[in-house]
Protein backbone atom coordinates (compact mmCIF):
# COMPACT_ATOMS: atom_id res chain seq x y z
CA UNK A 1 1.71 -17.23 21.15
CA UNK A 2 1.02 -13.68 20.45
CA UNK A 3 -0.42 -11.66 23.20
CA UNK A 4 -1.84 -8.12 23.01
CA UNK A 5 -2.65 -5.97 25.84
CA UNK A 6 -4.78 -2.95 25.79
CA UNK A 7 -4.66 -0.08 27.54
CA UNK A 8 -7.76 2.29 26.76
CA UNK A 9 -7.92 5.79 26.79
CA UNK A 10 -10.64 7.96 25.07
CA UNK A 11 -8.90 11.46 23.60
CA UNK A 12 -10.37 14.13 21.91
CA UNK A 13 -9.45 15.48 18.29
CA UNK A 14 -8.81 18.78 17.40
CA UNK A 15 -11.29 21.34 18.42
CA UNK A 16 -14.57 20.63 16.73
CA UNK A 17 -13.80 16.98 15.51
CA UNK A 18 -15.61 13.66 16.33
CA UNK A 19 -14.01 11.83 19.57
CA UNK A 20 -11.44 9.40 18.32
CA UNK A 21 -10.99 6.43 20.72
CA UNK A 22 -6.61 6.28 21.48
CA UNK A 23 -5.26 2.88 23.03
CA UNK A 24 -2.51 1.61 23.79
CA UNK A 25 -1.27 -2.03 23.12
CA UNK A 26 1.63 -4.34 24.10
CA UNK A 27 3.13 -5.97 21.11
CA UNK A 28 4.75 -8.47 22.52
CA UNK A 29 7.28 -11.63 20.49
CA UNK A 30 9.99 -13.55 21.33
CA UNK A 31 10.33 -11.46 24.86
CA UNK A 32 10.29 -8.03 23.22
CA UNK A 33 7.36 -5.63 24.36
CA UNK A 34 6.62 -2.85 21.91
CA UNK A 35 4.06 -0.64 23.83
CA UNK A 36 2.12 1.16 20.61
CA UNK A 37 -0.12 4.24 20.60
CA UNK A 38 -3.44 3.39 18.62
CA UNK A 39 -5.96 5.03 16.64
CA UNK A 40 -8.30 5.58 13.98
CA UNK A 41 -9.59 3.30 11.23
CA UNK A 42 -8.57 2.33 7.47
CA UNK A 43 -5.18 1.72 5.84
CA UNK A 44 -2.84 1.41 9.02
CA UNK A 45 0.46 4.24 9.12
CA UNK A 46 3.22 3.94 11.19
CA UNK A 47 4.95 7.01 13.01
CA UNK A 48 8.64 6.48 14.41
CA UNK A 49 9.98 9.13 16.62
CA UNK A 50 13.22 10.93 16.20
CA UNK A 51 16.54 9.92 17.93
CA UNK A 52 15.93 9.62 21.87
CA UNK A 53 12.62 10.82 21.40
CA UNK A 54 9.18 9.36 21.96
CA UNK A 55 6.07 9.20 19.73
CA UNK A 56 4.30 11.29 21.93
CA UNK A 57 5.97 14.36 19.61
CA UNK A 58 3.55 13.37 17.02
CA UNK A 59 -0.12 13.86 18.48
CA UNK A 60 -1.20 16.46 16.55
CA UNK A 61 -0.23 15.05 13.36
CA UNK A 62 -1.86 11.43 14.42
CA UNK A 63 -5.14 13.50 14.56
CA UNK A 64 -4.74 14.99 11.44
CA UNK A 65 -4.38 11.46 9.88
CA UNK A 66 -7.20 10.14 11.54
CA UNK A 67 -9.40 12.49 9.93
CA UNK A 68 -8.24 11.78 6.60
CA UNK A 69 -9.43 8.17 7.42
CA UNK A 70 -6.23 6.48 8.02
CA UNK A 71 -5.44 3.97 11.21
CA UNK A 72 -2.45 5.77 13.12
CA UNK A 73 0.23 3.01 14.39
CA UNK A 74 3.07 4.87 17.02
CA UNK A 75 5.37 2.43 18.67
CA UNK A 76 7.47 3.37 21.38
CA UNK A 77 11.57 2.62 20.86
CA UNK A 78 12.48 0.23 23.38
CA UNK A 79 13.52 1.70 26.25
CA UNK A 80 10.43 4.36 26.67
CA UNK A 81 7.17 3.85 28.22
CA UNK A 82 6.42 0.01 28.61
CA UNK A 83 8.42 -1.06 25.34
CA UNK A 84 11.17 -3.30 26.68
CA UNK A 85 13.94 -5.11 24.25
CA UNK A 86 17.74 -5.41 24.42
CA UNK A 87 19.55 -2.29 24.23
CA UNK A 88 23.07 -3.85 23.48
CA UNK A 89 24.72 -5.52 20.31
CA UNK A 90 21.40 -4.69 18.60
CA UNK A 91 21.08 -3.02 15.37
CA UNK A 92 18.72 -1.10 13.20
CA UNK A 93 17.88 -4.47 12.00
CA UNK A 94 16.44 -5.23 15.39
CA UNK A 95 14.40 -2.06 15.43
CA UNK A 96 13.38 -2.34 11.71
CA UNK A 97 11.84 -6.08 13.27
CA UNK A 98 9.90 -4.23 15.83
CA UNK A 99 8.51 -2.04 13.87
CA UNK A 100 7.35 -5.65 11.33
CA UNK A 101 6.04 -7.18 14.68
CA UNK A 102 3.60 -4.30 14.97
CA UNK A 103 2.48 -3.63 11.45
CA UNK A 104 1.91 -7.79 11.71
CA UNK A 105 -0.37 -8.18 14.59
CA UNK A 106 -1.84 -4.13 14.78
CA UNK A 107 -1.65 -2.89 11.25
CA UNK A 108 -3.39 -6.01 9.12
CA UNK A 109 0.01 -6.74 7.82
CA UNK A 110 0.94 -4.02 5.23
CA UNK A 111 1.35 0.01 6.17
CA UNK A 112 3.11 3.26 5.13
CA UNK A 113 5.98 3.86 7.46
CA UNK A 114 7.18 7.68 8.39
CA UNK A 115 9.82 7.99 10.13
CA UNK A 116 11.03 11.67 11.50
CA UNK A 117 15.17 11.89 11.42
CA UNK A 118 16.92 9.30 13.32
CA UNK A 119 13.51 6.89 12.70
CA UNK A 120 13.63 7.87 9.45
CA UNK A 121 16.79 5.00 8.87
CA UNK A 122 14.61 2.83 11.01
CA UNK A 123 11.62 3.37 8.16
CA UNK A 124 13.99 2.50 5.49
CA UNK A 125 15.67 -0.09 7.09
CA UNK A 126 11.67 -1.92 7.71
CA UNK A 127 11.17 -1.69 3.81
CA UNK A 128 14.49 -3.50 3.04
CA UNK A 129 14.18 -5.91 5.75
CA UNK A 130 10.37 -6.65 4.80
CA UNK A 131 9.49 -5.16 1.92
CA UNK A 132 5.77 -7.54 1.75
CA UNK A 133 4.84 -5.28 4.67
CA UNK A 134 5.48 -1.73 3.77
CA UNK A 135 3.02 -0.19 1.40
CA UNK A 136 5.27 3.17 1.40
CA UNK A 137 8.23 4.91 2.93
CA UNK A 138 8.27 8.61 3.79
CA UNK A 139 11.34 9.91 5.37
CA UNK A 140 10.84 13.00 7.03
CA UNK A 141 13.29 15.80 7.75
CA UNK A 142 15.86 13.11 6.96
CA UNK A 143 19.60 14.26 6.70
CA UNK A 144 21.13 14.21 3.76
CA UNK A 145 24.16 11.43 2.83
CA UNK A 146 26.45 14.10 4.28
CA UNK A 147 25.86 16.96 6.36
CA UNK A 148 27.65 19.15 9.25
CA UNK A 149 29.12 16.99 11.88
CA UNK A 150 28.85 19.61 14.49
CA UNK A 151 25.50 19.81 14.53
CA UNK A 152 25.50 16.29 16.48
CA UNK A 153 26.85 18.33 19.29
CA UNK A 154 23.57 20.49 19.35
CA UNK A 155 21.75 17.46 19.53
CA UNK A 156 23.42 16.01 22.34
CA UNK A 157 22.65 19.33 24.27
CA UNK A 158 19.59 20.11 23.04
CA UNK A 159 18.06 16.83 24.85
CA UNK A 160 20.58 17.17 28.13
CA UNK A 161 18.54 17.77 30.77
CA UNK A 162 21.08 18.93 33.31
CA UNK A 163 22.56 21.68 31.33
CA UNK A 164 21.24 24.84 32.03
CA UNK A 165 17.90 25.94 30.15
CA UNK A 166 19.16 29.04 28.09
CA UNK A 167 21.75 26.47 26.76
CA UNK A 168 19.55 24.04 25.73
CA UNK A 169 16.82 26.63 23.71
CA UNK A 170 19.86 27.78 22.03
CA UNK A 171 20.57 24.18 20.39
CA UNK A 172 16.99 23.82 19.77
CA UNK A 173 17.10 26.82 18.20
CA UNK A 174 20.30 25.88 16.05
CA UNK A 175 19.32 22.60 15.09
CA UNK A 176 15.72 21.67 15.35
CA UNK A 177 13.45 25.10 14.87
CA UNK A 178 13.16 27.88 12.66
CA UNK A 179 12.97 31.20 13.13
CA UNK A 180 9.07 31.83 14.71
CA UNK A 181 9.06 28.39 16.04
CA UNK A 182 8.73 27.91 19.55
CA UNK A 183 10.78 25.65 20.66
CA UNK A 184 10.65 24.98 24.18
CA UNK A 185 7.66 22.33 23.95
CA UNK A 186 11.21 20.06 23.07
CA UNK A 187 12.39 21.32 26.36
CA UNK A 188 11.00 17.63 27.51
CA UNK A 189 10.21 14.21 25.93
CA UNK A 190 13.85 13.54 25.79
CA UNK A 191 14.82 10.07 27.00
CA UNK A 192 18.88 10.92 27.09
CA UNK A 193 19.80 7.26 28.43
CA UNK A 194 18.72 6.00 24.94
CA UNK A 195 21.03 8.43 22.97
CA UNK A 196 23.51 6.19 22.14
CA UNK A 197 22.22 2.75 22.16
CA UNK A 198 20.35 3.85 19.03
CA UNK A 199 23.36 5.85 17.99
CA UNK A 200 25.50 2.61 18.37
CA UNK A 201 22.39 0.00 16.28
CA UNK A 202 22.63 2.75 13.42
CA UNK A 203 26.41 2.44 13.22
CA UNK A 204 26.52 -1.16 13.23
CA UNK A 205 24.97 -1.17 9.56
CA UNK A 206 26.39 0.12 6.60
CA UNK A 207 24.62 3.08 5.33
CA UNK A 208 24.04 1.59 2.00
CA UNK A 209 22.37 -1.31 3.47
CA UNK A 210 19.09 1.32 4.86
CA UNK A 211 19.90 4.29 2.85
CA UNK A 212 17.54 2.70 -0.40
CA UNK A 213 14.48 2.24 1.94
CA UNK A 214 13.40 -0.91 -0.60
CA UNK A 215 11.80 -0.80 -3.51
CA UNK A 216 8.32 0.54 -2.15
CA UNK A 217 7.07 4.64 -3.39
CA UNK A 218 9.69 7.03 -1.26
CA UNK A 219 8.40 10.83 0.05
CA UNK A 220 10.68 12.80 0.50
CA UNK A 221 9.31 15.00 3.20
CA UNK A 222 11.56 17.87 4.11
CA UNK A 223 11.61 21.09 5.91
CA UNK A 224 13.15 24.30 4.29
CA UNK A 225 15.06 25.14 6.97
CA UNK A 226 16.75 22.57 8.00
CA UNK A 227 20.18 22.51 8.46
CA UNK A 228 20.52 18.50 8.36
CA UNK A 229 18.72 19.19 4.48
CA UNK A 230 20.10 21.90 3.12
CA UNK A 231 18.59 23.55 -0.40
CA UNK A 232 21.41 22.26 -2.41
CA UNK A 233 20.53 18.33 -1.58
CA UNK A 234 16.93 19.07 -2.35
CA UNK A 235 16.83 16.37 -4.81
CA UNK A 236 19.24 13.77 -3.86
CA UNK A 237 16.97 11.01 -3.27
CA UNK A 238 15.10 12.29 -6.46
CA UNK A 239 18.12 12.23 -8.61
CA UNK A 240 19.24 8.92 -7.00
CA UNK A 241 15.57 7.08 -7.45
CA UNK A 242 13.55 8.68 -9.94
CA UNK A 243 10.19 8.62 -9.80
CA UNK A 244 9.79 6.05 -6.61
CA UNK A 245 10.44 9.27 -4.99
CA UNK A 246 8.10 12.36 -4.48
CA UNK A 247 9.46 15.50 -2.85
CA UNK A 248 7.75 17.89 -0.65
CA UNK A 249 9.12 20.78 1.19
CA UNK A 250 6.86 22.25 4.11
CA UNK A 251 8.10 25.72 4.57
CA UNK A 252 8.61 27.80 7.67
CA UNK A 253 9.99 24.18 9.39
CA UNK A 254 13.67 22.79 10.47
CA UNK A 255 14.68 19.42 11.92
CA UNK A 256 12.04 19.25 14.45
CA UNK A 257 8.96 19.43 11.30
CA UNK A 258 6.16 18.02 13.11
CA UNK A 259 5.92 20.32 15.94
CA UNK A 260 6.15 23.62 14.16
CA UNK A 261 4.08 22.85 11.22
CA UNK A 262 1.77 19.63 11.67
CA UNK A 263 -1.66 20.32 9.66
CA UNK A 264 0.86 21.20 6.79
CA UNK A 265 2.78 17.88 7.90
CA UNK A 266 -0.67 15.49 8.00
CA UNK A 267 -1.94 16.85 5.04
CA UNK A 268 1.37 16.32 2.78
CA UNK A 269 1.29 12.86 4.36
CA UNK A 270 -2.46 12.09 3.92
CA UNK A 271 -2.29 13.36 0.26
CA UNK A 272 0.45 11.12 -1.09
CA UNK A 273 -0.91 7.89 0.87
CA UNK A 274 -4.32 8.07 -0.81
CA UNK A 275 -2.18 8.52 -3.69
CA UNK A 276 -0.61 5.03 -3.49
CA UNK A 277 -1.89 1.58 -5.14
CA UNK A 278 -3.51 -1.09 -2.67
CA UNK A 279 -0.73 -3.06 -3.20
């Protein structure tokens, strides 16, 4: 039997909004907790962190798409908060079922699914895996098929909490922010333990198994600046998929997107949902 536990906590929008009420609730099947942030009403979307993050990084974007009327979904990767799962010989495919389990019993069965970089294959692994539950895919600040290996190296530092501080804004700075970005909000909200269990569930699946994300209406959401996306792959999902895919480039942004730029983020998102059929 299904079980959900809630957790309430009243939040506030942005300044000069209506209070929006925020809970949190334990998904819980087959002996798998998926601890989810809730809120808003209407057609349900679901936000998946980036790798060895949590989906605390998306708050101000969650508030922007609760006042375009839209039901914010945020599961935690197992591992953070109270989300508890196996963290060995798993795959994507595991992850892709936690993410069904929520949209099931929190999101009235069907839901757009964002995912930001590393949740991005998670997103698109969801829509192949159960396609009857995902109204849409957007894939935001995704890499593209190939891209520079060395930047996984800034990565790794960038969320290594024992290295020292200057060394750590510099990766930020090389991989995840653009020039006028601040970056050292991603000084924290790294959970560095989970680094390569997720690393290891992404390699155990063939790339052309998630790369597709289904057959459901694709956005392309990607930052101008970032070096995982450079200008000359622009339209490689485009030119792959045709019109299933919309692109949208929010300037000023690199890897890290929602941070530096999230009105321009919820809006692009917002706008291309209501833009979708029912079903």
């Amino acid at each position: 039997m299904r079980l959900l536990t809630a957790l309430t906590l009243a939040v506030c929008l942005l300044p000069g909004a209506a209070q929006a009420e925020r809970t949190r609730v334990l998904v819980r099947y087959a002996g798998i907790v998926i601890e989810t942030i809730v809120e808003g009403k209407g057609p349900a979307v679901v936000l998946l962190p980036s790798l060895a993050r949590d989906s605390e990084d998306y708050d101000d974007v969650a508030d922007g798409l609760v006042r375009q009327g839209l039901r914010v979904l945020r599961p935690q990767p197992r591992g953070i908060g109270r989300s508890r799962g196996p963290l060995e010989n798993i795959t994507l495919h595991d992850f892709a079922r936690d993410v069904a389990e929520v949209i099931t019993q929190l999101g009235d069965g069907r839901a757009v699914v964002v995912g930001h970089a590393y949740g991005n294959w998670v997103a698109r692994m969801t829509a192949v895996d159960h396609p009857a539950l995902v109204r849409g895919v957007a894939i935001a600040a995704a890499a593209s098929r190939q891209y520079d290996a060395s930047l996984r190296a800034e990565i790794d530092k960038a969320g290594d909490p024992a290295l020292p501080e200057e060394v750590r804004l510099a990766a930020l700075r090389k991989a995840f922010f653009a020039p006028g970005s601040d970056p050292r909000p991603w000084l924290s909200g790294w959970h560095p333990h989970l680094r390569e269990a997720q690393r290891a569930a992404a390699a155990a699946v063939p790339q052309q198994q998630w790369w597709p994300g289904g057959v459901a209406p694709l956005l392309d959401l990607q930052a101008d600046q970032d070096p995982f996306r450079t200008g000359s792959t622009r339209l490689e999902m485009k030119d792959e998929f045709g019109d299933r895919v919309t692109v949208v480039v929010i300037k000023n942004a690199s890897h890290a997107l929602f941070p530096e730029q999230p009105q321009e983020v919820a809006t692009a998102l917002a706008d291309w949902i209501k833009r979708l059929p029912a079903r």
